[in-house]
PDB file of N, CA and C in Angstrom:
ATOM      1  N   UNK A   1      11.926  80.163 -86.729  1.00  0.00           N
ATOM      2  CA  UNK A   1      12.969  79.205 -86.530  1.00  0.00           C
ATOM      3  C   UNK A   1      12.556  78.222 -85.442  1.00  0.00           C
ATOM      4  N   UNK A   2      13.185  76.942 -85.970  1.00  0.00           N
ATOM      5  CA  UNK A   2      12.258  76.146 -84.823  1.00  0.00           C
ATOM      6  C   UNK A   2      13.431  75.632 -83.645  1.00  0.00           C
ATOM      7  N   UNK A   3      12.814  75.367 -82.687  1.00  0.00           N
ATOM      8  CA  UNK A   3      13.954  75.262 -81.236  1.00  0.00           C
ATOM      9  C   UNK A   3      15.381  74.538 -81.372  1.00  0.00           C
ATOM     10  N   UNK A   4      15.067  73.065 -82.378  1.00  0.00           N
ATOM     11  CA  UNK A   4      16.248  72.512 -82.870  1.00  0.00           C
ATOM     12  C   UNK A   4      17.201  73.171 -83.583  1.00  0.00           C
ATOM     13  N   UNK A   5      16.893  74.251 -84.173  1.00  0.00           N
ATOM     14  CA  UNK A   5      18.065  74.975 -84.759  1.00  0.00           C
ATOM     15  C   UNK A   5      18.703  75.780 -83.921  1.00  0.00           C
ATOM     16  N   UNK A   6      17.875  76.410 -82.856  1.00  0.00           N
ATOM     17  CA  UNK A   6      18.996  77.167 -81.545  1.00  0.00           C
ATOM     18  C   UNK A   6      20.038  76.019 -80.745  1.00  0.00           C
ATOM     19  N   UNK A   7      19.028  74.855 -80.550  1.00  0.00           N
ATOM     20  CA  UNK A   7      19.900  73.893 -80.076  1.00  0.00           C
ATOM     21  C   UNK A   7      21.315  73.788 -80.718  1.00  0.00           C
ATOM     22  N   UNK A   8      20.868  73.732 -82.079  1.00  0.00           N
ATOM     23  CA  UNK A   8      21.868  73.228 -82.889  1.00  0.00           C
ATOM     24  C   UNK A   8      23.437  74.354 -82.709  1.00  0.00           C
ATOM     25  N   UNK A   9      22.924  75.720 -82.316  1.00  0.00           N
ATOM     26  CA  UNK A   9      23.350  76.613 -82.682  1.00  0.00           C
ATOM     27  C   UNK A   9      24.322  77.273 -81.399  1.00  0.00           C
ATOM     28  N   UNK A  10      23.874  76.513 -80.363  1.00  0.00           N
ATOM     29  CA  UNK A  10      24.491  77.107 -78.796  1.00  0.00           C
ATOM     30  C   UNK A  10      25.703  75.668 -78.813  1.00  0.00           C
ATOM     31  N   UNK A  11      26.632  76.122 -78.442  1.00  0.00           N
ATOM     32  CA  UNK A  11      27.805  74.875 -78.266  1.00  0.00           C
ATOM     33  C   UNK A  11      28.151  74.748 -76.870  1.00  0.00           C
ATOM     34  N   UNK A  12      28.374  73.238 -76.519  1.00  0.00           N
ATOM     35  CA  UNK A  12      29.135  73.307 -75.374  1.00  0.00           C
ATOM     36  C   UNK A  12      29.727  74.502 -74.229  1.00  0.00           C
ATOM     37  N   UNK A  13      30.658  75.482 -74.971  1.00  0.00           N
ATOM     38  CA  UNK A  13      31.023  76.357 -74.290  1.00  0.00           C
ATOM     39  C   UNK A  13      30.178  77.481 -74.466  1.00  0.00           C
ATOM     40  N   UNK A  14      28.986  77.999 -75.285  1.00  0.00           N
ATOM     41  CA  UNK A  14      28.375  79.010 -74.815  1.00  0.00           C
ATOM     42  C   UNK A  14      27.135  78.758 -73.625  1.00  0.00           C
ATOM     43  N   UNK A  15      27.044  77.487 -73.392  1.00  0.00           N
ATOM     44  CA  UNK A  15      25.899  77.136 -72.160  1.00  0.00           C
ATOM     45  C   UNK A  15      26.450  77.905 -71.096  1.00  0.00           C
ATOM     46  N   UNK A  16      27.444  77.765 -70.505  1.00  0.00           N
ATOM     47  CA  UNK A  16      27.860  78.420 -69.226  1.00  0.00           C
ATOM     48  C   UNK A  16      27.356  79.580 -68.918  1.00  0.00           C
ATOM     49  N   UNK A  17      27.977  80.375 -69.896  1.00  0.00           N
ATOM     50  CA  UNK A  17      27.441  81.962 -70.246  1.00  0.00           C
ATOM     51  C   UNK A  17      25.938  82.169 -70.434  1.00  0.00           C
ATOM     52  N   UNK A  18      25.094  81.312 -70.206  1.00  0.00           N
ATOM     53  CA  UNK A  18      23.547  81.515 -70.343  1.00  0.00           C
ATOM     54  C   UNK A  18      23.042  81.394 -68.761  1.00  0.00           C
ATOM     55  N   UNK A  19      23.518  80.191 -68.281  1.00  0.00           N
ATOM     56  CA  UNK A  19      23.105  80.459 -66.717  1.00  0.00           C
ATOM     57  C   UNK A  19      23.741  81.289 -66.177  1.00  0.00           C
ATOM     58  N   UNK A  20      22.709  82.299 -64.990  1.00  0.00           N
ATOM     59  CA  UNK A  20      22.695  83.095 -64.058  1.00  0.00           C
ATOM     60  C   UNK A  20      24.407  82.738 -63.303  1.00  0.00           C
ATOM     61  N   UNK A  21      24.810  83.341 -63.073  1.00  0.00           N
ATOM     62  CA  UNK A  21      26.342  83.144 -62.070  1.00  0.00           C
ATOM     63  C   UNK A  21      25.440  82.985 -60.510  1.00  0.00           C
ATOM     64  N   UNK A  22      24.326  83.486 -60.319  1.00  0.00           N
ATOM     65  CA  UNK A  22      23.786  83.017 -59.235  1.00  0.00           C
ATOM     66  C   UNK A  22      23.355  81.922 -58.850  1.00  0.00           C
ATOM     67  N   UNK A  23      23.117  80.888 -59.881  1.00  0.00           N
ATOM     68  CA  UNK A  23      23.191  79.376 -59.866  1.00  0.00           C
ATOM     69  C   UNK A  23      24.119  78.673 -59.190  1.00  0.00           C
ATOM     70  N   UNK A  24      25.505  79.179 -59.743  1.00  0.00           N
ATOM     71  CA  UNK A  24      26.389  78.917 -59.241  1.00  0.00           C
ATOM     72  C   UNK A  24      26.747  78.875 -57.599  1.00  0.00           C
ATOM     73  N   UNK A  25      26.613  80.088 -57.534  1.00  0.00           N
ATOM     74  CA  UNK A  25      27.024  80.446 -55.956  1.00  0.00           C
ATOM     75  C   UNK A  25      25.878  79.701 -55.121  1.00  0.00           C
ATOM     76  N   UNK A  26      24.665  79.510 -55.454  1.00  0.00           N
ATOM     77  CA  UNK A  26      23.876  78.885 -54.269  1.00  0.00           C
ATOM     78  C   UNK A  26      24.222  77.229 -54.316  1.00  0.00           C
ATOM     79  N   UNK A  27      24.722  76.909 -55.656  1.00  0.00           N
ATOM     80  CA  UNK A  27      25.072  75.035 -55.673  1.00  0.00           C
ATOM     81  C   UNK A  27      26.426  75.280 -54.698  1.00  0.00           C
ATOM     82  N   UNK A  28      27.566  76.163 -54.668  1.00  0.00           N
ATOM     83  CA  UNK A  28      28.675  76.588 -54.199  1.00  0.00           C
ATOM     84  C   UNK A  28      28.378  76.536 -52.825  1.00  0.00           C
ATOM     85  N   UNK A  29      27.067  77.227 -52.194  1.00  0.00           N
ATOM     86  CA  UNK A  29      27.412  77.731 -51.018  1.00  0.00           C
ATOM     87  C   UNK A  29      26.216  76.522 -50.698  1.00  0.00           C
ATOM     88  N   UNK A  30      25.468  75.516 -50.852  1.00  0.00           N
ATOM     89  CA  UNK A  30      25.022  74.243 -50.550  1.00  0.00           C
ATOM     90  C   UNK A  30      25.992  73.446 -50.204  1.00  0.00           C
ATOM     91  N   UNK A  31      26.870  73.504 -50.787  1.00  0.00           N
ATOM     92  CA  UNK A  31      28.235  72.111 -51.070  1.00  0.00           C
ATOM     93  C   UNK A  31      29.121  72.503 -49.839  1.00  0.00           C
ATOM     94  N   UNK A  32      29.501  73.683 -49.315  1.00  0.00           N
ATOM     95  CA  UNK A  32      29.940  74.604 -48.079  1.00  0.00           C
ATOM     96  C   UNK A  32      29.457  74.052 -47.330  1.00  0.00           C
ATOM     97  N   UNK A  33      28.215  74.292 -47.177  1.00  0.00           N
ATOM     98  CA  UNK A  33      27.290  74.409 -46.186  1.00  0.00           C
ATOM     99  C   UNK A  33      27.455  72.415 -45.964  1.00  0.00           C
ATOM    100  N   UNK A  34      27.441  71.703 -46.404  1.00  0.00           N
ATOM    101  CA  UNK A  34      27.223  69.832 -46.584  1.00  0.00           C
ATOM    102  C   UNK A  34      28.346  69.562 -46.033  1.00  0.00           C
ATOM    103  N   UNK A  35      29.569  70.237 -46.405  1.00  0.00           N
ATOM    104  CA  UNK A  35      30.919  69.946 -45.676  1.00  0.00           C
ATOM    105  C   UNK A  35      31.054  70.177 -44.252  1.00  0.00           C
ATOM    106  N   UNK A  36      30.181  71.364 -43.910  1.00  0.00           N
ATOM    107  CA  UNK A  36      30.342  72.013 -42.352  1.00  0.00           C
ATOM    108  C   UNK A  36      29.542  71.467 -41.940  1.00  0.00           C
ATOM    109  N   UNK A  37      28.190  70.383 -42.450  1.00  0.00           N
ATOM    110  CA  UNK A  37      27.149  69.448 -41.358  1.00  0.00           C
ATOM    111  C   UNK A  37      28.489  68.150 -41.377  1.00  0.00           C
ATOM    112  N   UNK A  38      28.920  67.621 -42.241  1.00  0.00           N
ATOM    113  CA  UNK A  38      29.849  66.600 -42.227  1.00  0.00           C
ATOM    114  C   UNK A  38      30.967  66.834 -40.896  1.00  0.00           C
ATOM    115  N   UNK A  39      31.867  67.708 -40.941  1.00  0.00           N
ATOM    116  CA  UNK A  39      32.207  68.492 -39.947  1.00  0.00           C
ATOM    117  C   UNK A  39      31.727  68.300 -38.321  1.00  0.00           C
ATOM    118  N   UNK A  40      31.020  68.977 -38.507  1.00  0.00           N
ATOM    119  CA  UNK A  40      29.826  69.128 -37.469  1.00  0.00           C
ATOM    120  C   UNK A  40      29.780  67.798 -36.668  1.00  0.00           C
ATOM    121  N   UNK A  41      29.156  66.301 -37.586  1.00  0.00           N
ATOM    122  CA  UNK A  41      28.944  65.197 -37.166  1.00  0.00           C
ATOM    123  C   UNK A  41      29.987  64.672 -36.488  1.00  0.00           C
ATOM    124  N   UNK A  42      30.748  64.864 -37.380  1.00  0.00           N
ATOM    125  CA  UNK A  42      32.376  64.005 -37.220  1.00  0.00           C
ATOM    126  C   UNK A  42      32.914  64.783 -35.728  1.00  0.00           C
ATOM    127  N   UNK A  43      32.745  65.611 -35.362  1.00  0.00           N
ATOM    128  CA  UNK A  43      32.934  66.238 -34.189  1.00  0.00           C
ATOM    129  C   UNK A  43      32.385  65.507 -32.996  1.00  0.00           C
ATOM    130  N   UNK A  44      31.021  65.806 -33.669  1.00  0.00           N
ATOM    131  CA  UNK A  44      30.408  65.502 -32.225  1.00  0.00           C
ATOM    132  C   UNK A  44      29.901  63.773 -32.234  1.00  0.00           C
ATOM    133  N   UNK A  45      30.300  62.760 -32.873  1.00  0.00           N
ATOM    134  CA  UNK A  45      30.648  61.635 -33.331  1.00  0.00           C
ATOM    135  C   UNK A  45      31.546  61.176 -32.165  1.00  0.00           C
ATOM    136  N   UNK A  46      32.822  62.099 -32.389  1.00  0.00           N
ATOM    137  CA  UNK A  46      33.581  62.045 -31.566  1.00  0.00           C
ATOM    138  C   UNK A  46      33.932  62.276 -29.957  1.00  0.00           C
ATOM    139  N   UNK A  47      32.784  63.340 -29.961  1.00  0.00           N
ATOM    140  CA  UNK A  47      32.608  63.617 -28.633  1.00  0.00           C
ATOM    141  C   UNK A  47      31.783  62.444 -28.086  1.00  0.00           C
ATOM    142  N   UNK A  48      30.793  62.022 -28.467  1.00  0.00           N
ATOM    143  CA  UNK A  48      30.404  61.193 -28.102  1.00  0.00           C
ATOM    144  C   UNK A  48      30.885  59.478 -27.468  1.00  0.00           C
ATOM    145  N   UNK A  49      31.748  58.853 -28.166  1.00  0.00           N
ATOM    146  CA  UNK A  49      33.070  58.101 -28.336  1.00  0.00           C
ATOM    147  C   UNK A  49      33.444  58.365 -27.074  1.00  0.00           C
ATOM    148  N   UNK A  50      33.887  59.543 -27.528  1.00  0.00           N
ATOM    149  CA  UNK A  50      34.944  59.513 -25.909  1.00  0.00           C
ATOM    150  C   UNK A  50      34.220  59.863 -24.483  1.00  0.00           C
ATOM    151  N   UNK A  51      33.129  60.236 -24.855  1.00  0.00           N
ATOM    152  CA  UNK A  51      32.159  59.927 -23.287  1.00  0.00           C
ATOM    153  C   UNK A  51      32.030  58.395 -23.134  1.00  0.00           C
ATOM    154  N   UNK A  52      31.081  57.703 -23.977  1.00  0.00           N
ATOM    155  CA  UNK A  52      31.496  56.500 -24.078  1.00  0.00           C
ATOM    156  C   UNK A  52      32.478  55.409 -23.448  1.00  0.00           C
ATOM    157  N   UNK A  53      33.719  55.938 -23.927  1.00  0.00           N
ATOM    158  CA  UNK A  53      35.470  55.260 -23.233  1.00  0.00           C
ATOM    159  C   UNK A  53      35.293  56.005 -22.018  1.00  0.00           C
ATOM    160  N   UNK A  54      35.405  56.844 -21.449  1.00  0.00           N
ATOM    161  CA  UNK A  54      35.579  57.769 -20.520  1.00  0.00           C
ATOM    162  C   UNK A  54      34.495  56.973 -19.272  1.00  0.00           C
ATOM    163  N   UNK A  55      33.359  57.063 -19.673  1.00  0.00           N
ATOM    164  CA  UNK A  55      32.376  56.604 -18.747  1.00  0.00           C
ATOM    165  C   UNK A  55      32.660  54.879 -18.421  1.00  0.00           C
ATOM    166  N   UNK A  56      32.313  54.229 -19.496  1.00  0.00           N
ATOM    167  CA  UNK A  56      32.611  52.900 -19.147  1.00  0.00           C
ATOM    168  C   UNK A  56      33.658  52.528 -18.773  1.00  0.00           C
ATOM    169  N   UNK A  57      35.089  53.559 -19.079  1.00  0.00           N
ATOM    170  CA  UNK A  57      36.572  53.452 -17.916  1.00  0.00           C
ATOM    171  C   UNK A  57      36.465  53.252 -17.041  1.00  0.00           C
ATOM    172  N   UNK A  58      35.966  53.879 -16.179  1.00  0.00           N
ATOM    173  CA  UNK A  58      35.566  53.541 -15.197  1.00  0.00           C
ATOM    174  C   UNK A  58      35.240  52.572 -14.769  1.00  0.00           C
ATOM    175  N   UNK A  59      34.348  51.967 -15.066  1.00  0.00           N
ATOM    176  CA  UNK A  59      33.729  50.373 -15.081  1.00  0.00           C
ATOM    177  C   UNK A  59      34.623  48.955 -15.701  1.00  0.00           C
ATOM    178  N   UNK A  60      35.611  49.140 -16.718  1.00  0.00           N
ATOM    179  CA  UNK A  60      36.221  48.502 -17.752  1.00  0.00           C
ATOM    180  C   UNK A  60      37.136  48.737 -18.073  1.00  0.00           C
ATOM    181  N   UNK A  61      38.091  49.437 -17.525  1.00  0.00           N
ATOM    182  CA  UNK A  61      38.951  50.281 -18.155  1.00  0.00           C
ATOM    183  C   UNK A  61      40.179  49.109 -19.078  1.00  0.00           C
ATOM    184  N   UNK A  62      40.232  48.067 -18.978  1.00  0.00           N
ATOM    185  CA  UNK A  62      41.214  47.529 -19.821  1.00  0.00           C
ATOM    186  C   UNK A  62      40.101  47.444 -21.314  1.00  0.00           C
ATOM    187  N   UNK A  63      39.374  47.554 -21.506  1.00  0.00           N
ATOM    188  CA  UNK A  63      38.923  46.778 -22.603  1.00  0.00           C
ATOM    189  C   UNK A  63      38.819  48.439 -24.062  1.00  0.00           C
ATOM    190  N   UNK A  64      39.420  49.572 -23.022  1.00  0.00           N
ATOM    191  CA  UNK A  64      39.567  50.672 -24.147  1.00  0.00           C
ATOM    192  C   UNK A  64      41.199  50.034 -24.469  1.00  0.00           C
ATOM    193  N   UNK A  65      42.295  49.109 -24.022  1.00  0.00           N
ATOM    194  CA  UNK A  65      43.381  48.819 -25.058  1.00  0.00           C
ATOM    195  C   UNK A  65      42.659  47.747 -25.499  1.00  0.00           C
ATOM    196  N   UNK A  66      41.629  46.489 -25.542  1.00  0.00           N
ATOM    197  CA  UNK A  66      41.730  45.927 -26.135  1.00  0.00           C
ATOM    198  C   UNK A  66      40.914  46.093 -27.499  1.00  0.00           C
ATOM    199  N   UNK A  67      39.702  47.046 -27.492  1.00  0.00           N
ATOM    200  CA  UNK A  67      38.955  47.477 -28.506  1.00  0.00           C
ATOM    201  C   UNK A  67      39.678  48.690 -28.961  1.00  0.00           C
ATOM    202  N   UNK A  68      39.990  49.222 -30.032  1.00  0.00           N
ATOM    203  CA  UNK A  68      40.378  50.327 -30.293  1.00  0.00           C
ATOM    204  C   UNK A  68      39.429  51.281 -31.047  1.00  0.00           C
ATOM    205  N   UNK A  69      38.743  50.524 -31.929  1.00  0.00           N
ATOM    206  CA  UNK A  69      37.903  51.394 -33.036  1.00  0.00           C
ATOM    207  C   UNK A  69      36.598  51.837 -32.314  1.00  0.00           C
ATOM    208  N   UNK A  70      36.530  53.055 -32.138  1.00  0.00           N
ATOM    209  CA  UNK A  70      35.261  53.551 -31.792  1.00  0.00           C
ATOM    210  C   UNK A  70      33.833  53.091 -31.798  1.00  0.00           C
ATOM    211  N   UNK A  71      33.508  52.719 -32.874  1.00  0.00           N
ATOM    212  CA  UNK A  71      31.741  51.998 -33.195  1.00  0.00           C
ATOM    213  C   UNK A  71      32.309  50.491 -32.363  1.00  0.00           C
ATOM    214  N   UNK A  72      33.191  49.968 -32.672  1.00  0.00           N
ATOM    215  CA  UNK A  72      33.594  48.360 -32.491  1.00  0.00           C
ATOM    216  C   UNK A  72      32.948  48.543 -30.539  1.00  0.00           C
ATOM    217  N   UNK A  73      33.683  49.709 -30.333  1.00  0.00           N
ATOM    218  CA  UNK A  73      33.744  50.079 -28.896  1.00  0.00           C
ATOM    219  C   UNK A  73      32.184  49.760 -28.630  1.00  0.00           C
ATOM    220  N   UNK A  74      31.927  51.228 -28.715  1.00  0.00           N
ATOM    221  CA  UNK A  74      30.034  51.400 -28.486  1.00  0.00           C
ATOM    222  C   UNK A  74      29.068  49.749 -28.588  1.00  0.00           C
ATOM    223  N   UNK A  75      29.663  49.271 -29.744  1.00  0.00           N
ATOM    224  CA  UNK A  75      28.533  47.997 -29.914  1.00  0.00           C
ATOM    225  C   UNK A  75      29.327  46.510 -28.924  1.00  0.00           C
ATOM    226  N   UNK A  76      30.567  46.487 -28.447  1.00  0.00           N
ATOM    227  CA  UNK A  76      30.486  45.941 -27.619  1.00  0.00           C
ATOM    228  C   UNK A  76      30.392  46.295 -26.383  1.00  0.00           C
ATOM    229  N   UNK A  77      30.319  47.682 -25.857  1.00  0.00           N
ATOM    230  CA  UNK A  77      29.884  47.851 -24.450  1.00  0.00           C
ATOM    231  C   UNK A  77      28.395  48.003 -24.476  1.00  0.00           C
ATOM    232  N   UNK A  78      27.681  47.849 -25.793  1.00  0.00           N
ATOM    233  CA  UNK A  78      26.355  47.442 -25.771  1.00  0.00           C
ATOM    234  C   UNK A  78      26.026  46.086 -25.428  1.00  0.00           C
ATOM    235  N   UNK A  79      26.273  45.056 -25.994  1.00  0.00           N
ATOM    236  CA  UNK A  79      26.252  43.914 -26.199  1.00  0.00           C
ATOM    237  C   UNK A  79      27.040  43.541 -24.599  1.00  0.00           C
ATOM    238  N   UNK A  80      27.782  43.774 -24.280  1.00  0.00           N
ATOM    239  CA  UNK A  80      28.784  43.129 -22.761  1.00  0.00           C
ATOM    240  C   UNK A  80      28.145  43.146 -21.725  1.00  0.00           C
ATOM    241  N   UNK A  81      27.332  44.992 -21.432  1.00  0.00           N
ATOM    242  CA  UNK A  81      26.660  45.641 -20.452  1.00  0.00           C
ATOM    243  C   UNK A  81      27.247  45.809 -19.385  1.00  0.00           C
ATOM    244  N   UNK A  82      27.332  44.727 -18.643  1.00  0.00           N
ATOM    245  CA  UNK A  82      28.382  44.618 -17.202  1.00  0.00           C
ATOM    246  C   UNK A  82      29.381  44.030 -17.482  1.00  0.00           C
ATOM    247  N   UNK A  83      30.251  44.150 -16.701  1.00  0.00           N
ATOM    248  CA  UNK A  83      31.995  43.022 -16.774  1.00  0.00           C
ATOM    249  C   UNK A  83      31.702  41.734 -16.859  1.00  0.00           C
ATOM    250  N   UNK A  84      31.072  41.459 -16.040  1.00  0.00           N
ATOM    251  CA  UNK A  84      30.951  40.215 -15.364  1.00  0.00           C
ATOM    252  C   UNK A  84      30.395  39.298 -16.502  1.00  0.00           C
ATOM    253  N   UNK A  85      29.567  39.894 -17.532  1.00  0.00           N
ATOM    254  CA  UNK A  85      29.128  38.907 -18.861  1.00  0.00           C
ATOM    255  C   UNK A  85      30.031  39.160 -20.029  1.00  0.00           C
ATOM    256  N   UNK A  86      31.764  39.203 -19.822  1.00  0.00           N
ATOM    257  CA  UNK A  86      32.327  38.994 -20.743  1.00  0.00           C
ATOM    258  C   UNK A  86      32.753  37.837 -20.890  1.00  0.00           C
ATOM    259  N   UNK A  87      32.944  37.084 -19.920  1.00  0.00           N
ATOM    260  CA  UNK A  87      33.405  35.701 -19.764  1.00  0.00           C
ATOM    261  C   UNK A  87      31.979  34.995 -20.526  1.00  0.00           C
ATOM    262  N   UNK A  88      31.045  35.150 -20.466  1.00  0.00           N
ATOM    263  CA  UNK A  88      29.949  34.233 -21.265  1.00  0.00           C
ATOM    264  C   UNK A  88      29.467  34.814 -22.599  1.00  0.00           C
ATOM    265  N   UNK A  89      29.633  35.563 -23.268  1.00  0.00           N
ATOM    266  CA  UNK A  89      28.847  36.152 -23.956  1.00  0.00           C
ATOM    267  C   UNK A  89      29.884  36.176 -25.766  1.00  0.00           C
ATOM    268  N   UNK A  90      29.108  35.805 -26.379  1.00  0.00           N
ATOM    269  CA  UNK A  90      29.930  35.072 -27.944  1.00  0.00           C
ATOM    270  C   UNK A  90      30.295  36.752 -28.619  1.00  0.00           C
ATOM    271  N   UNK A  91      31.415  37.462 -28.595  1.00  0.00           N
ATOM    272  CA  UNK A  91      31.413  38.602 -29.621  1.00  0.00           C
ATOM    273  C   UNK A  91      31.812  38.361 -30.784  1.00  0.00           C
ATOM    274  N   UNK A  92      30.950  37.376 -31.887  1.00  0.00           N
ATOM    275  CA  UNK A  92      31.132  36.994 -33.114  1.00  0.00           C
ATOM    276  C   UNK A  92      30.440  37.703 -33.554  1.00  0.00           C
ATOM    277  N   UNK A  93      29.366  38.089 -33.101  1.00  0.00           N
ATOM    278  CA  UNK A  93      28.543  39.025 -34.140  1.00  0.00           C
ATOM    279  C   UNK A  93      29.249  40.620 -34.278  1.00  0.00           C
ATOM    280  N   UNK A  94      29.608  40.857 -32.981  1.00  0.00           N
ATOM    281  CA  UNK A  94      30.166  42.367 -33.049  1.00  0.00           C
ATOM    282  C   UNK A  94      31.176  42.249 -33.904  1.00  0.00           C
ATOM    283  N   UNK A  95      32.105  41.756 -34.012  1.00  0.00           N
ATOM    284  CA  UNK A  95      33.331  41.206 -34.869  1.00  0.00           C
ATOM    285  C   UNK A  95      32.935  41.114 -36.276  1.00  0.00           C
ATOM    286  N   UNK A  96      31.824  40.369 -36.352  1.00  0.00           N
ATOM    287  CA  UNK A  96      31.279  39.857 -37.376  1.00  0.00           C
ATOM    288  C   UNK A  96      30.879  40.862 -38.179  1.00  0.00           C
ATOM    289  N   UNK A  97      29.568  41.994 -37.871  1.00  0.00           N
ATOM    290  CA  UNK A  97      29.484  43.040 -38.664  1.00  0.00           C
ATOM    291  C   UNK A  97      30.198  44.349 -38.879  1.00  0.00           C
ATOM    292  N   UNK A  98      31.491  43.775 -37.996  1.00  0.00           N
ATOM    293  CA  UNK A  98      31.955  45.427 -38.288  1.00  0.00           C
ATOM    294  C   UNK A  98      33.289  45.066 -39.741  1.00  0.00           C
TER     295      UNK A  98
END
């Protein structure tokens, strides 16, 4: 018998039942595992952020009400550096790519 006729012969619903159930559980416990690095980031994403606000408070402290969004934050206390070059310095681009 040649292979096209088994093809022909396995349907939709008997494929399942041919792969290992151990297939399963390692795509299962990959997809686990992708959620808890996601997790993970988003945590310490955050921790980071708020060292960020926290530290440059100090230095700036009005400009954590006037920026609110986190990255917006980081890339203009990149771009600002000191206080003193907010009065000169164009934040169209920070604005611009976010």
């Amino acid at each position: 018998m040649s292979v096209c006729f088994f093809v022909l012969l396995l349907s939709a619903s008997d494929i399942p039942h041919l792969i290992p159930p151990l297939i399963f559980v390692q795509v299962d416990t990959m997809i686990i595992q992708a959620i808890g690095l996601l997790d993970d980031l988003d945590k310490e994403l955050n921790t980071y952020a708020m060292r960020v606000r926290e530290w440059y408070g100090w230095h700036f402290p009005e400009l954590a009400k006037i920026v609110q969004d986190n990255i917006l934050y980081a890339k203009t206390v990149k771009l600002m550096g000191n206080r003193t070059n907010a009065a000169n310095l164009d934040f169209s681009e920070v604005v611009l790519f976010y």
